[in-house]
PDB file of N, CA and C in Angstrom:
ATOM      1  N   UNK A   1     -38.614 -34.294 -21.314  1.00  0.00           N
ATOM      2  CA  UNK A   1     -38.633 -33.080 -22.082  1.00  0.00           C
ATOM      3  C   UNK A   1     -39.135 -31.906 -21.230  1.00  0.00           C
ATOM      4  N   UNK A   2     -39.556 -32.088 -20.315  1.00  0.00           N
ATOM      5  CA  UNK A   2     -40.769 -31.102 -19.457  1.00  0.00           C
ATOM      6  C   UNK A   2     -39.685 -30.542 -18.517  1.00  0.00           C
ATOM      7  N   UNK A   3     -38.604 -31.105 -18.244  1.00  0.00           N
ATOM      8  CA  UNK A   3     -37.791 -31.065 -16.994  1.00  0.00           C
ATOM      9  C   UNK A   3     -36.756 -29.895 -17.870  1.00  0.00           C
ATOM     10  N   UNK A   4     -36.654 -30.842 -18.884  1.00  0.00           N
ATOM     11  CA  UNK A   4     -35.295 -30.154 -19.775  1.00  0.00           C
ATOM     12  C   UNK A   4     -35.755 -29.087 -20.274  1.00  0.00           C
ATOM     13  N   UNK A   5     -37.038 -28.442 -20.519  1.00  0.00           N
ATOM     14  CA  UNK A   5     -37.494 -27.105 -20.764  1.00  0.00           C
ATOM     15  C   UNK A   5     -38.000 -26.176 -20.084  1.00  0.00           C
ATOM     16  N   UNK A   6     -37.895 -26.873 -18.584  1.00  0.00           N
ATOM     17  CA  UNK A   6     -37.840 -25.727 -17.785  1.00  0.00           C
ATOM     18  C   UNK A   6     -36.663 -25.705 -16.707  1.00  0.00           C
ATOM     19  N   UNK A   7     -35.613 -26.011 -17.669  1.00  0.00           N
ATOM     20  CA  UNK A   7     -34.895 -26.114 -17.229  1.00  0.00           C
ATOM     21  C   UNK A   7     -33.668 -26.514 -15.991  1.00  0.00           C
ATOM     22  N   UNK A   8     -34.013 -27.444 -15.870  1.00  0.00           N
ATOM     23  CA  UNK A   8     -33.643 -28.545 -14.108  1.00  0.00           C
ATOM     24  C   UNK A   8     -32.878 -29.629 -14.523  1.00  0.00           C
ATOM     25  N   UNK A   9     -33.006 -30.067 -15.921  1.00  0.00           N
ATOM     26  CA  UNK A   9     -32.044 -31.256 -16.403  1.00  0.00           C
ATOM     27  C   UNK A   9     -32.115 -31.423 -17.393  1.00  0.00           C
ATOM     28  N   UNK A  10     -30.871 -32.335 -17.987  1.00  0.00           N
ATOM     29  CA  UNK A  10     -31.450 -32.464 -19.223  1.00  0.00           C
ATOM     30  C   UNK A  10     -31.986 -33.478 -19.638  1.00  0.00           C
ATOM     31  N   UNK A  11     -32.960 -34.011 -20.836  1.00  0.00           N
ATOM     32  CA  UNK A  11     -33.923 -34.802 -20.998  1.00  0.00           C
ATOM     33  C   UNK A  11     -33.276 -36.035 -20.776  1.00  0.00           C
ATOM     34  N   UNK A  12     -31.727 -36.641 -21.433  1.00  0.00           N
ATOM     35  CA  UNK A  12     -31.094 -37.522 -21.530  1.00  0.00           C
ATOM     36  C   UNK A  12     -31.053 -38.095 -19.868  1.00  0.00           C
ATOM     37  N   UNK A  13     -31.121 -37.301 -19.316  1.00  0.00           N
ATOM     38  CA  UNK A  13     -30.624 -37.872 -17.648  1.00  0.00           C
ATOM     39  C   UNK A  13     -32.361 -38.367 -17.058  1.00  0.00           C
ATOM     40  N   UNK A  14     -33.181 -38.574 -17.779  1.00  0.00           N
ATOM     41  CA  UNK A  14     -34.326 -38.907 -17.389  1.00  0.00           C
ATOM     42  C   UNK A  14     -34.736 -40.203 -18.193  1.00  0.00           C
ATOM     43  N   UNK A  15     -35.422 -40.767 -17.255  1.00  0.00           N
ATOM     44  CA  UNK A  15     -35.965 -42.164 -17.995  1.00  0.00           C
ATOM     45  C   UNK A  15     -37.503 -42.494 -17.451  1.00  0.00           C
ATOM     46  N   UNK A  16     -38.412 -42.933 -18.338  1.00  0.00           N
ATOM     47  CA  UNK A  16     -39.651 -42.894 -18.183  1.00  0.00           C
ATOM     48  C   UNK A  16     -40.035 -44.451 -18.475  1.00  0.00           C
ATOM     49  N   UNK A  17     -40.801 -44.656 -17.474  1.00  0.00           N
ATOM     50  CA  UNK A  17     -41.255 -46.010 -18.099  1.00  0.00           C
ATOM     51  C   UNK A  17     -42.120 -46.896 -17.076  1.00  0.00           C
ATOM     52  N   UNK A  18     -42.949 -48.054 -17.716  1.00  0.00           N
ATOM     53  CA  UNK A  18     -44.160 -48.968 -17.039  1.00  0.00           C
ATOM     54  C   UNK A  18     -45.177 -49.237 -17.865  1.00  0.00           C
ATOM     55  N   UNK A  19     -45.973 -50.081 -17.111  1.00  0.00           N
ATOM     56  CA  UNK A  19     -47.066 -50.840 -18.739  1.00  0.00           C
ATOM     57  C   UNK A  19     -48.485 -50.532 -17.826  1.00  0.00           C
ATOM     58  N   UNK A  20     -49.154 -50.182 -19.287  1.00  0.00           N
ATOM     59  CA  UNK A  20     -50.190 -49.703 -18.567  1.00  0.00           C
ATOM     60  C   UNK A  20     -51.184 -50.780 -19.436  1.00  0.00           C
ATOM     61  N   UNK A  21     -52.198 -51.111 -18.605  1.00  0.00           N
ATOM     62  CA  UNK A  21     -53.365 -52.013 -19.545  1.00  0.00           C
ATOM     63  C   UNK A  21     -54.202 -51.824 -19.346  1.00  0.00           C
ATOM     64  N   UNK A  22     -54.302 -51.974 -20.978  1.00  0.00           N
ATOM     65  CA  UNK A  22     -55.901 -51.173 -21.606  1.00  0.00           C
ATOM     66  C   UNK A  22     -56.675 -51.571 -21.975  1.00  0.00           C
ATOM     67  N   UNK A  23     -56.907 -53.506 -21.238  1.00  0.00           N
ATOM     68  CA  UNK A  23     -57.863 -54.799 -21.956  1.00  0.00           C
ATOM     69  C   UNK A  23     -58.995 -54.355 -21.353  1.00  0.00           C
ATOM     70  N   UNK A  24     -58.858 -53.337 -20.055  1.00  0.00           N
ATOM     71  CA  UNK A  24     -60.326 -53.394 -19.129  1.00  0.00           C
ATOM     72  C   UNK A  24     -60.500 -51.998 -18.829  1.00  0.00           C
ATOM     73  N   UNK A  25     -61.860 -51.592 -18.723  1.00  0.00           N
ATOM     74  CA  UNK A  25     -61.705 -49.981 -18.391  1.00  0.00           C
ATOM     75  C   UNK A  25     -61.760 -50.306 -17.147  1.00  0.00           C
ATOM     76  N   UNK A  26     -61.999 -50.971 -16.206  1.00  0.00           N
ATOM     77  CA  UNK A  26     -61.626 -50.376 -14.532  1.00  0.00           C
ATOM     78  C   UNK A  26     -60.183 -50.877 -14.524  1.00  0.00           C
ATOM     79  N   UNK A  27     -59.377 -50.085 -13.696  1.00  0.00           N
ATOM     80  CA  UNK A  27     -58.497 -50.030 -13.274  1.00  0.00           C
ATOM     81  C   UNK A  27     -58.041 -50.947 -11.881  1.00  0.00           C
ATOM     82  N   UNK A  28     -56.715 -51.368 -11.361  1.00  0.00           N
ATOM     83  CA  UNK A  28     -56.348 -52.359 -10.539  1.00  0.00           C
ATOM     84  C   UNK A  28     -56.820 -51.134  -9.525  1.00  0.00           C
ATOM     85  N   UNK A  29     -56.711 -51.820  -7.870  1.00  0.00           N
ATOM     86  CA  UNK A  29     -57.251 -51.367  -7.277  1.00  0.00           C
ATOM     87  C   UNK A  29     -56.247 -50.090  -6.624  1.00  0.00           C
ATOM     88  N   UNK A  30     -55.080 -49.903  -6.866  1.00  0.00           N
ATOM     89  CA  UNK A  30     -53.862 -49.281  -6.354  1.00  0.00           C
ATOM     90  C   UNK A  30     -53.111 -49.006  -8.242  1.00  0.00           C
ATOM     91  N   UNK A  31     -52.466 -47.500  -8.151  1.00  0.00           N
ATOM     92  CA  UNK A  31     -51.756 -47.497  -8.737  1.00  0.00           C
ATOM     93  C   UNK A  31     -50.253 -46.316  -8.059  1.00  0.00           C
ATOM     94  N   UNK A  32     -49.146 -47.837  -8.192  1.00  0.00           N
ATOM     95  CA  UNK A  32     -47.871 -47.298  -7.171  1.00  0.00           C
ATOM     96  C   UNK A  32     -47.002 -46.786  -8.471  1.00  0.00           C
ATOM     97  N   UNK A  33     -46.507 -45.582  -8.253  1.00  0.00           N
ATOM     98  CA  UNK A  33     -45.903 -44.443  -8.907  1.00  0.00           C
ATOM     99  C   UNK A  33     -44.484 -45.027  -7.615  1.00  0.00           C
ATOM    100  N   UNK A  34     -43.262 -44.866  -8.508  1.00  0.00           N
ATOM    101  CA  UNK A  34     -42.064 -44.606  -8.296  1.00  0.00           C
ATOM    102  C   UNK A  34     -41.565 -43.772  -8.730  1.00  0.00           C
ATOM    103  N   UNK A  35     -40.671 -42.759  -7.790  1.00  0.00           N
ATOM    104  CA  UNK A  35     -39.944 -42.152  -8.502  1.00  0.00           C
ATOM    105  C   UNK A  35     -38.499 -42.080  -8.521  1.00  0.00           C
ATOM    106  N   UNK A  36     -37.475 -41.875  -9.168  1.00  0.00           N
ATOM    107  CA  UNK A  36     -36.124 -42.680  -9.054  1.00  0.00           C
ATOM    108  C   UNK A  36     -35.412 -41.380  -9.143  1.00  0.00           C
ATOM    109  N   UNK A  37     -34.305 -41.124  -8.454  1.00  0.00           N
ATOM    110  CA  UNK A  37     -33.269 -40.126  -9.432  1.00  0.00           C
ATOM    111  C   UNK A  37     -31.680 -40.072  -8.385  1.00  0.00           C
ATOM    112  N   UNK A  38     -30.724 -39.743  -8.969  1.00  0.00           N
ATOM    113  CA  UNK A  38     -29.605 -39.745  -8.627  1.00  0.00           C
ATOM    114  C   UNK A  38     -29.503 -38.985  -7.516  1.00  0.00           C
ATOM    115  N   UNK A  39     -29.010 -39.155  -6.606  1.00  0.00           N
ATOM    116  CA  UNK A  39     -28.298 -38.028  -5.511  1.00  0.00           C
ATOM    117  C   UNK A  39     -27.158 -37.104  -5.982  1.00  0.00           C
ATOM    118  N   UNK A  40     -26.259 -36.070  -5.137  1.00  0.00           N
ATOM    119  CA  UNK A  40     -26.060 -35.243  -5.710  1.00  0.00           C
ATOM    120  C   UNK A  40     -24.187 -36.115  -5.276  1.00  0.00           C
ATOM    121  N   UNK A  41     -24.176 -37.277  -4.704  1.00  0.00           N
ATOM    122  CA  UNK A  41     -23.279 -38.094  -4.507  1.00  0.00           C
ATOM    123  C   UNK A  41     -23.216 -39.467  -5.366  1.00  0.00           C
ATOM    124  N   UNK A  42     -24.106 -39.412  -6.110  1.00  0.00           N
ATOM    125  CA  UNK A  42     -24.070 -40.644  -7.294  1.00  0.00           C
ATOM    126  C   UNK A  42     -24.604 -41.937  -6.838  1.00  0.00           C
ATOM    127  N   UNK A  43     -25.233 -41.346  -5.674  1.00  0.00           N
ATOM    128  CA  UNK A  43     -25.882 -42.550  -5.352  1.00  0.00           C
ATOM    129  C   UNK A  43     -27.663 -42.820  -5.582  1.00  0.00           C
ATOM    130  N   UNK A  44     -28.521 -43.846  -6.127  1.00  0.00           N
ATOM    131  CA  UNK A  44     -29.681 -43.606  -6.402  1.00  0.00           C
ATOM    132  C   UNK A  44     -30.589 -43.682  -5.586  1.00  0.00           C
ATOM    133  N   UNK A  45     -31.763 -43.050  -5.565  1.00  0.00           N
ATOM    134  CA  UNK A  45     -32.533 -43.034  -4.530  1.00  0.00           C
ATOM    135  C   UNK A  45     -34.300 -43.234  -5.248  1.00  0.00           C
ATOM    136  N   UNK A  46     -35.168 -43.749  -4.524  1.00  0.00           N
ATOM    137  CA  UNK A  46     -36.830 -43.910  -5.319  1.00  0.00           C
ATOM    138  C   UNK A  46     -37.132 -44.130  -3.870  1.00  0.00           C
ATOM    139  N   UNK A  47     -38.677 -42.859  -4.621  1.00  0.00           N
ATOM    140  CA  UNK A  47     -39.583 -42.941  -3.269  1.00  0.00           C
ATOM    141  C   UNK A  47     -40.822 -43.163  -4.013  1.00  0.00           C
ATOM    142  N   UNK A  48     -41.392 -44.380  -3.380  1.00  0.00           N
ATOM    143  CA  UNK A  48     -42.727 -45.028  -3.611  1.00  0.00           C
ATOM    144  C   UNK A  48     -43.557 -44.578  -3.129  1.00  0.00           C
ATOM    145  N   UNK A  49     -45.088 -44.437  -4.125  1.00  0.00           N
ATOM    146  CA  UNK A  49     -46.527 -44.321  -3.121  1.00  0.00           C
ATOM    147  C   UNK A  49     -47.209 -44.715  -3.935  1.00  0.00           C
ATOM    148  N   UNK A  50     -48.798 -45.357  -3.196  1.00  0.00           N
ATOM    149  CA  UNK A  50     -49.671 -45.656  -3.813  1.00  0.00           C
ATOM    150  C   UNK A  50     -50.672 -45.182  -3.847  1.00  0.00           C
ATOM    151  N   UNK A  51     -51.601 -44.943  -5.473  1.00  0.00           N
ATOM    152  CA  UNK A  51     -52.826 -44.273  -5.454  1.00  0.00           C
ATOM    153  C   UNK A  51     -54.094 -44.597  -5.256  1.00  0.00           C
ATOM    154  N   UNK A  52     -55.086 -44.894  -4.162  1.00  0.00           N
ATOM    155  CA  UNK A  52     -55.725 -45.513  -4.051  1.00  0.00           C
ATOM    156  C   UNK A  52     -57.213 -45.486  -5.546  1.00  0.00           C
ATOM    157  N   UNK A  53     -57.927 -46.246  -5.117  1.00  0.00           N
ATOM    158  CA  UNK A  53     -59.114 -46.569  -5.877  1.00  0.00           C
ATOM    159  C   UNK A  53     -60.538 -45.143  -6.453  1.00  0.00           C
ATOM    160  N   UNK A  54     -59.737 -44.154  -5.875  1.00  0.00           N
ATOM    161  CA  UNK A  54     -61.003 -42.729  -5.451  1.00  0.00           C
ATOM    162  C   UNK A  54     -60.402 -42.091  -7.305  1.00  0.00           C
ATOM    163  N   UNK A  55     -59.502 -42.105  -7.779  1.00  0.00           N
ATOM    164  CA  UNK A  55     -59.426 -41.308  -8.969  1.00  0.00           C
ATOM    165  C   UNK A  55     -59.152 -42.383 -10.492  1.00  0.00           C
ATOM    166  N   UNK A  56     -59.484 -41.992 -11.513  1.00  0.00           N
ATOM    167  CA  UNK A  56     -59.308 -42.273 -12.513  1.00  0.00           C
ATOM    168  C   UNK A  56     -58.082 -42.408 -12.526  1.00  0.00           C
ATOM    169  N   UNK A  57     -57.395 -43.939 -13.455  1.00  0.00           N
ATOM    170  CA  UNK A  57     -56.156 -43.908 -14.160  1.00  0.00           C
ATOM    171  C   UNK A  57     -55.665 -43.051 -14.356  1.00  0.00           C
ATOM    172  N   UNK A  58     -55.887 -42.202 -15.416  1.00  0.00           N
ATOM    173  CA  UNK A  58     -55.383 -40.993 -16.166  1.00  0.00           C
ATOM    174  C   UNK A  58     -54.901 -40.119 -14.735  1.00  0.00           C
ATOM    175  N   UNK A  59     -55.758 -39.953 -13.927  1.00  0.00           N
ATOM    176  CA  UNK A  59     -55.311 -39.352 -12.980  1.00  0.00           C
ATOM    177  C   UNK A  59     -54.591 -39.727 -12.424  1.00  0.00           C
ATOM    178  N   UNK A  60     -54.100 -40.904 -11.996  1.00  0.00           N
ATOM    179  CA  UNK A  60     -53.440 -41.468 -10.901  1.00  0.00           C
ATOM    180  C   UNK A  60     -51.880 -41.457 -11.653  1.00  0.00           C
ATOM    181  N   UNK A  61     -51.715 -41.353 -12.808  1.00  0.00           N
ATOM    182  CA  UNK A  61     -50.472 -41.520 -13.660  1.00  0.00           C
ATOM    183  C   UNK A  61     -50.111 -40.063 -13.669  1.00  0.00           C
ATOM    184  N   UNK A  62     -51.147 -39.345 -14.523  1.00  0.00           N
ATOM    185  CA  UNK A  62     -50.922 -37.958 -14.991  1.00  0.00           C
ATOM    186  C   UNK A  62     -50.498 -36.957 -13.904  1.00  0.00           C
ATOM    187  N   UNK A  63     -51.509 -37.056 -12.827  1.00  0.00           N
ATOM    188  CA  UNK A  63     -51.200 -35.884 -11.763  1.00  0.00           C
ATOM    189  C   UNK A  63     -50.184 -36.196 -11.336  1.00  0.00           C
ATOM    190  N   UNK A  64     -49.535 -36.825 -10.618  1.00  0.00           N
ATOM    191  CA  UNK A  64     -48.143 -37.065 -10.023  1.00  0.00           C
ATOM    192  C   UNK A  64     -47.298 -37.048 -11.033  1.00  0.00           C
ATOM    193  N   UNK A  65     -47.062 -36.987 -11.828  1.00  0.00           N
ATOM    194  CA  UNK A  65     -45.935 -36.897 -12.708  1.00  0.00           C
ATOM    195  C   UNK A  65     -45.966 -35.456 -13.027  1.00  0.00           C
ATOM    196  N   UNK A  66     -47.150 -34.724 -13.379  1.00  0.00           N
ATOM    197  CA  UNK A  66     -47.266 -33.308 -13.926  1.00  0.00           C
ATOM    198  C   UNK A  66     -46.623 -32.375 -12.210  1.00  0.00           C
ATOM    199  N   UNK A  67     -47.403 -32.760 -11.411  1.00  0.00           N
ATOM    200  CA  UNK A  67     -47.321 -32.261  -9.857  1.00  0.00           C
ATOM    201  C   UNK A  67     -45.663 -32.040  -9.564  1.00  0.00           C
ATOM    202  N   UNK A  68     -44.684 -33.211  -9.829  1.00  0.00           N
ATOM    203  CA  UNK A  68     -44.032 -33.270  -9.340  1.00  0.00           C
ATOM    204  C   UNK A  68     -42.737 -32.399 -10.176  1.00  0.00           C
ATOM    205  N   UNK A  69     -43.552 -32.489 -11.729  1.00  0.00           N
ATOM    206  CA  UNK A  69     -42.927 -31.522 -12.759  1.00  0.00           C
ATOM    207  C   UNK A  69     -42.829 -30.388 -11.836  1.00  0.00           C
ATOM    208  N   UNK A  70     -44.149 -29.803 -11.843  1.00  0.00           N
ATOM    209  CA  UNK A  70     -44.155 -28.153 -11.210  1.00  0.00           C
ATOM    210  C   UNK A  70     -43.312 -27.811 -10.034  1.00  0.00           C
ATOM    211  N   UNK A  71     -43.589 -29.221  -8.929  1.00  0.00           N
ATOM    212  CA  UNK A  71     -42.539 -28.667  -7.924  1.00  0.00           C
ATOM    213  C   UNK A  71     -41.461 -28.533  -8.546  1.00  0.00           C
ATOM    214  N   UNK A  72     -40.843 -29.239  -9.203  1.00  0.00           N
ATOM    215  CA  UNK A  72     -39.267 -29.154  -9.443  1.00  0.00           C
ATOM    216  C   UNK A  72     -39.013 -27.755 -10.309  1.00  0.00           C
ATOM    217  N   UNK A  73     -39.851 -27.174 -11.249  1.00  0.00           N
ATOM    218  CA  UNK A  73     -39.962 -25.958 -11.527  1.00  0.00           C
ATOM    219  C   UNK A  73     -39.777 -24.973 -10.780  1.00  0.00           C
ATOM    220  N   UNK A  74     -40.768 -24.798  -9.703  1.00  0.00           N
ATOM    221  CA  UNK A  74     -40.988 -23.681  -8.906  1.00  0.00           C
ATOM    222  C   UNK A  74     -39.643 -23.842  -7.609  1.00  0.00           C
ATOM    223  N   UNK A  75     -38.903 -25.284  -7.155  1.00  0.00           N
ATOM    224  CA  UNK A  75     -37.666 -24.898  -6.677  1.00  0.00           C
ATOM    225  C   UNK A  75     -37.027 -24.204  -7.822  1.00  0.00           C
ATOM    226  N   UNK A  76     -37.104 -24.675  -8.940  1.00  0.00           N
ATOM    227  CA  UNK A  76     -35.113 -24.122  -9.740  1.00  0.00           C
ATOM    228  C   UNK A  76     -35.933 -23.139  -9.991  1.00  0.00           C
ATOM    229  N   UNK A  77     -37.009 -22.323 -10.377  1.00  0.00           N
ATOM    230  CA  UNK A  77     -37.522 -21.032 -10.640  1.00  0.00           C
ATOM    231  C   UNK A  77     -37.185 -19.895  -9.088  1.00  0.00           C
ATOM    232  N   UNK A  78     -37.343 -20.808  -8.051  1.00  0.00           N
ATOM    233  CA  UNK A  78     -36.941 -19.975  -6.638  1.00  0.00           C
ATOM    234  C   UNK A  78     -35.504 -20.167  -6.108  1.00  0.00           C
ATOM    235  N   UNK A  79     -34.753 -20.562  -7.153  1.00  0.00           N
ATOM    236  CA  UNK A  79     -32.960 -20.847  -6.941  1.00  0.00           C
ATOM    237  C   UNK A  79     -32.636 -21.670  -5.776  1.00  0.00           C
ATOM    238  N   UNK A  80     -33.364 -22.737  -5.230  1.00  0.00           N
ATOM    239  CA  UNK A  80     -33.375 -24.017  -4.502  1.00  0.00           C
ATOM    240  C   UNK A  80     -33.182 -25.451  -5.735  1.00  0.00           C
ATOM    241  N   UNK A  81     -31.661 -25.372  -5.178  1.00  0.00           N
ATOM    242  CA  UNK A  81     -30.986 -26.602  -5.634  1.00  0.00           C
ATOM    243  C   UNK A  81     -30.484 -27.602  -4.898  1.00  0.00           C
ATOM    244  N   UNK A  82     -30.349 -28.856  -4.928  1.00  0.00           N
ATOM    245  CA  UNK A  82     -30.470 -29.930  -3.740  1.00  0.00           C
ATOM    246  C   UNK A  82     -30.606 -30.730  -3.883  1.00  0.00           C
ATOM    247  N   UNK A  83     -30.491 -31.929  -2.666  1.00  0.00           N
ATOM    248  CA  UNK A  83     -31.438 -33.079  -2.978  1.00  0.00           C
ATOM    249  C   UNK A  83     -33.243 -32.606  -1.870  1.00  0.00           C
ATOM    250  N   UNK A  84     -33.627 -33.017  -2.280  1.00  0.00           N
ATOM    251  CA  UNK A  84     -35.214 -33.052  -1.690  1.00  0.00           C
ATOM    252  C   UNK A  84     -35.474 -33.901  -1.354  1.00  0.00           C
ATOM    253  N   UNK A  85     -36.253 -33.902  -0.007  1.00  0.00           N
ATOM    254  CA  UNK A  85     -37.177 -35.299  -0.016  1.00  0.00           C
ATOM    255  C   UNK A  85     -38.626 -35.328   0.190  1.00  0.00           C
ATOM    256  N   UNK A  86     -39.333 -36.351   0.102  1.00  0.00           N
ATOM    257  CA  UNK A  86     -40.735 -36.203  -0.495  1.00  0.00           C
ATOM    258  C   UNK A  86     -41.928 -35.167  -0.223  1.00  0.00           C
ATOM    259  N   UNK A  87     -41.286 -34.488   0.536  1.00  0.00           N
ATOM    260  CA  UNK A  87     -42.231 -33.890   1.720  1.00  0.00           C
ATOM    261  C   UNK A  87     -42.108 -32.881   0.772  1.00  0.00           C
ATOM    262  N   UNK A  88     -40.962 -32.506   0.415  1.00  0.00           N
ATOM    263  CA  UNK A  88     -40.521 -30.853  -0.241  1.00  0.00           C
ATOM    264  C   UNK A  88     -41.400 -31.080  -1.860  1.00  0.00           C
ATOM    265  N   UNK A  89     -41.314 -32.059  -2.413  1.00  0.00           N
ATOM    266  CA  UNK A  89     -41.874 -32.841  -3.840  1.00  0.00           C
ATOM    267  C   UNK A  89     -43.114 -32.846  -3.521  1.00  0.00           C
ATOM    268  N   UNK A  90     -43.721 -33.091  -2.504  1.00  0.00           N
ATOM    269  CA  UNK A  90     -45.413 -33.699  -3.305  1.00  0.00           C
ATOM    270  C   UNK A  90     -45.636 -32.845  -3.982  1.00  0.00           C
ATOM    271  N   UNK A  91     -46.647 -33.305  -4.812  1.00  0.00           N
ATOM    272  CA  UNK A  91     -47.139 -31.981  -5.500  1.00  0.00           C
ATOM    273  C   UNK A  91     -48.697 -31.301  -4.594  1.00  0.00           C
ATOM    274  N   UNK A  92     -48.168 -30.475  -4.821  1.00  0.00           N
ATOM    275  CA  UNK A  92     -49.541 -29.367  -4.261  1.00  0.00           C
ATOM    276  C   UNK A  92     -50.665 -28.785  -4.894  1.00  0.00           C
ATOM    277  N   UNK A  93     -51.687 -29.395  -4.616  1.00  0.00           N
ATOM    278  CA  UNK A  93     -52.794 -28.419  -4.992  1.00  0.00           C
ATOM    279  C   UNK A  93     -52.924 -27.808  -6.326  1.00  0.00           C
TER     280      UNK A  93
END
């Protein structure tokens, strides 16, 4: 929904998903974020990383997903359309 209202795609072309568990409040020692999406040739592409042990869950889920929202904002807000690669995506600061 975040993508599709600021306009970069629409919600349908996005898929969200993974299990999160909530039997224990500490967290595993790594949490690996994928991210997946089509090329502009129909071919798929996911770039992996892992979050080490220094931030809260919430964080380790939330920021990279919100982060990577904004980049993709601030390209289609600066009329940079493309494929990207991770370097151009992290999220910043």
């Amino acid at each position: 929904m975040l993508l599709e209202r600021a306009g970069i795609c629409d919600a349908a072309d996005v898929t969200v998903g993974g299990v999160l568990d909530v039997r224990s409040d500490k967290k595993p020692t790594t949490t690996t974020v994928r991210v997946t999406g089509r090329t502009f040739d129909g071919d798929h592409g996911t770039n992996t990383f892992q979050l080490d042990d220094a931030t809260s869950m919430e964080a380790n889920v939330n920021g990279p997903a919100l982060g990577y929202t904004k980049a993709g904002v601030l390209h289609n807000r600066a009329g940079e359309y493309g494929v990207f690669g991770p370097a151009e995506l992290m999220p910043r600061g």
